[in-house]
Protein backbone atom coordinates (compact mmCIF):
# COMPACT_ATOMS: atom_id res chain seq x y z
CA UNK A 1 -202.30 112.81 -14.84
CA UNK A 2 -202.77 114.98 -11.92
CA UNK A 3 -202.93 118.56 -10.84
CA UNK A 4 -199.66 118.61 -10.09
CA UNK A 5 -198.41 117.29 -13.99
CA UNK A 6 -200.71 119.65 -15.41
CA UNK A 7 -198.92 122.13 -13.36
CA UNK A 8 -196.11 121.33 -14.41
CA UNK A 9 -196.76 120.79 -18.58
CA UNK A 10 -198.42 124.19 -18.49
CA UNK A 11 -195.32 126.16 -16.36
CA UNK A 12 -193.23 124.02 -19.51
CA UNK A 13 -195.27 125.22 -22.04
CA UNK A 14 -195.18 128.96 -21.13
CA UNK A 15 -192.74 130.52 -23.60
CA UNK A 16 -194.09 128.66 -26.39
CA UNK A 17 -197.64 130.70 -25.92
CA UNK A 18 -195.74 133.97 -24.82
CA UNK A 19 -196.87 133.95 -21.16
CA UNK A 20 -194.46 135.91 -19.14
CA UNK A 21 -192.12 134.16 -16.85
CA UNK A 22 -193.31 135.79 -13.65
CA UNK A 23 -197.02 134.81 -14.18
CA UNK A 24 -198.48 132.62 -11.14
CA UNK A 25 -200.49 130.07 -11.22
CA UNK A 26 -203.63 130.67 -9.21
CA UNK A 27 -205.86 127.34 -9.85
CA UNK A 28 -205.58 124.35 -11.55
CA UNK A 29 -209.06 122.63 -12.18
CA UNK A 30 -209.98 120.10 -14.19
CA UNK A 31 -213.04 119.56 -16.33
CA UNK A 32 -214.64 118.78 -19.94
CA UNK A 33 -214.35 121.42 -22.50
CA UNK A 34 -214.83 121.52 -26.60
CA UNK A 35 -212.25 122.49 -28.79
CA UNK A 36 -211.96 122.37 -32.97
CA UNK A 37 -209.25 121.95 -34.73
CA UNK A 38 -206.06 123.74 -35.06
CA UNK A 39 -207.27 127.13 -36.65
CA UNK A 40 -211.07 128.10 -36.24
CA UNK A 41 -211.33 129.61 -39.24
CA UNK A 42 -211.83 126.34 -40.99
CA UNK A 43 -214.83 124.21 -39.74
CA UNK A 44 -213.73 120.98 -38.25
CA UNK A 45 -216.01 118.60 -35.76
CA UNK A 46 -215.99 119.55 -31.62
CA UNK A 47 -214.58 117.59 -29.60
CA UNK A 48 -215.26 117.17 -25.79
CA UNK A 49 -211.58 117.39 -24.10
CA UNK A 50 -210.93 116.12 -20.00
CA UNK A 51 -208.71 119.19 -19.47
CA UNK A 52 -206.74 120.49 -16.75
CA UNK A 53 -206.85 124.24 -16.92
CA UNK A 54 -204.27 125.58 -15.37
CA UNK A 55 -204.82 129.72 -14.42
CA UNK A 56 -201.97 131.53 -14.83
CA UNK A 57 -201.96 135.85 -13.48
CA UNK A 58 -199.90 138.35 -13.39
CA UNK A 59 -201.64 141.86 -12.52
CA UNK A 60 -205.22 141.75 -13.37
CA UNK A 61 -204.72 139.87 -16.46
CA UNK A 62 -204.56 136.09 -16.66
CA UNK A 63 -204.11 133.40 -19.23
CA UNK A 64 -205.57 129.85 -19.01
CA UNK A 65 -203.85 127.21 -20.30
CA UNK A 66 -205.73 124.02 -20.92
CA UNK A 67 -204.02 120.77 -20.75
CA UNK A 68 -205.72 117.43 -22.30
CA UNK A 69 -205.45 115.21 -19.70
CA UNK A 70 -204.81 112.23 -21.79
CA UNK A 71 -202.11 113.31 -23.77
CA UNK A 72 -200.14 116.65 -21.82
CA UNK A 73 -200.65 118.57 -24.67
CA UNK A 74 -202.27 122.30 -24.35
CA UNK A 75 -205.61 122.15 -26.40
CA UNK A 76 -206.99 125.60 -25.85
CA UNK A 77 -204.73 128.81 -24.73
CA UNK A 78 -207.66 131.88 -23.29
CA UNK A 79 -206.79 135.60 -22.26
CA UNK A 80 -207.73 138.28 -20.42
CA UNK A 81 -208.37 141.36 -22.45
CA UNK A 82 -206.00 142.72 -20.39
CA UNK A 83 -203.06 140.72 -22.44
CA UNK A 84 -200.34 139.59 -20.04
CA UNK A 85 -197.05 141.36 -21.02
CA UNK A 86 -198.42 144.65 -21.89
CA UNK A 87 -198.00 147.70 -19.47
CA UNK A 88 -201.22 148.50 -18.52
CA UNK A 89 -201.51 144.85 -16.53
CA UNK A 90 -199.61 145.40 -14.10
């Protein structure tokens, strides 16, 4: 995968993690990261994760979605406090 897939996977996989349409991407990096399982309320082993995070903004608030590089699917989803969708981000 490169940049440019991850790109493209996140930009898919918008509406399924309620990022607005009109958010931008800004960077796309990629890197190791750790993630647990599914919910984090329930202890599960760390993994470390190749991910392409892909930053998304719209405003001053921004959303980071991270892809796995192996498999395209988003692994971690990380926002601003100031929430992208609500009125005071703009």
């Amino acid at each position: 995968m490169d940049s440019r897939e991850a790109q493209r996977l996140a930009e898919q996989a918008k509406a399924r993690h309620q990022v607005p349409d009109d958010a931008q991407v800004t960077s796309v990096e990629r890197r190791y990261i750790e993630t647990v399982g599914p919910d984090p309320r329930v202890p599960a082993p760390v993994r470390d994760v190749l991910a392409w995070i892909v930053h998304l903004q719209r405003g001053r608030a921004w959303v980071d979605l991270a892809v796995a590089d192996a498999t395209g699917e988003i692994v971690r989803v990380e926002w601003s406090r100031a929430r992208l969708g609500r009125r005071h981000d703009r």
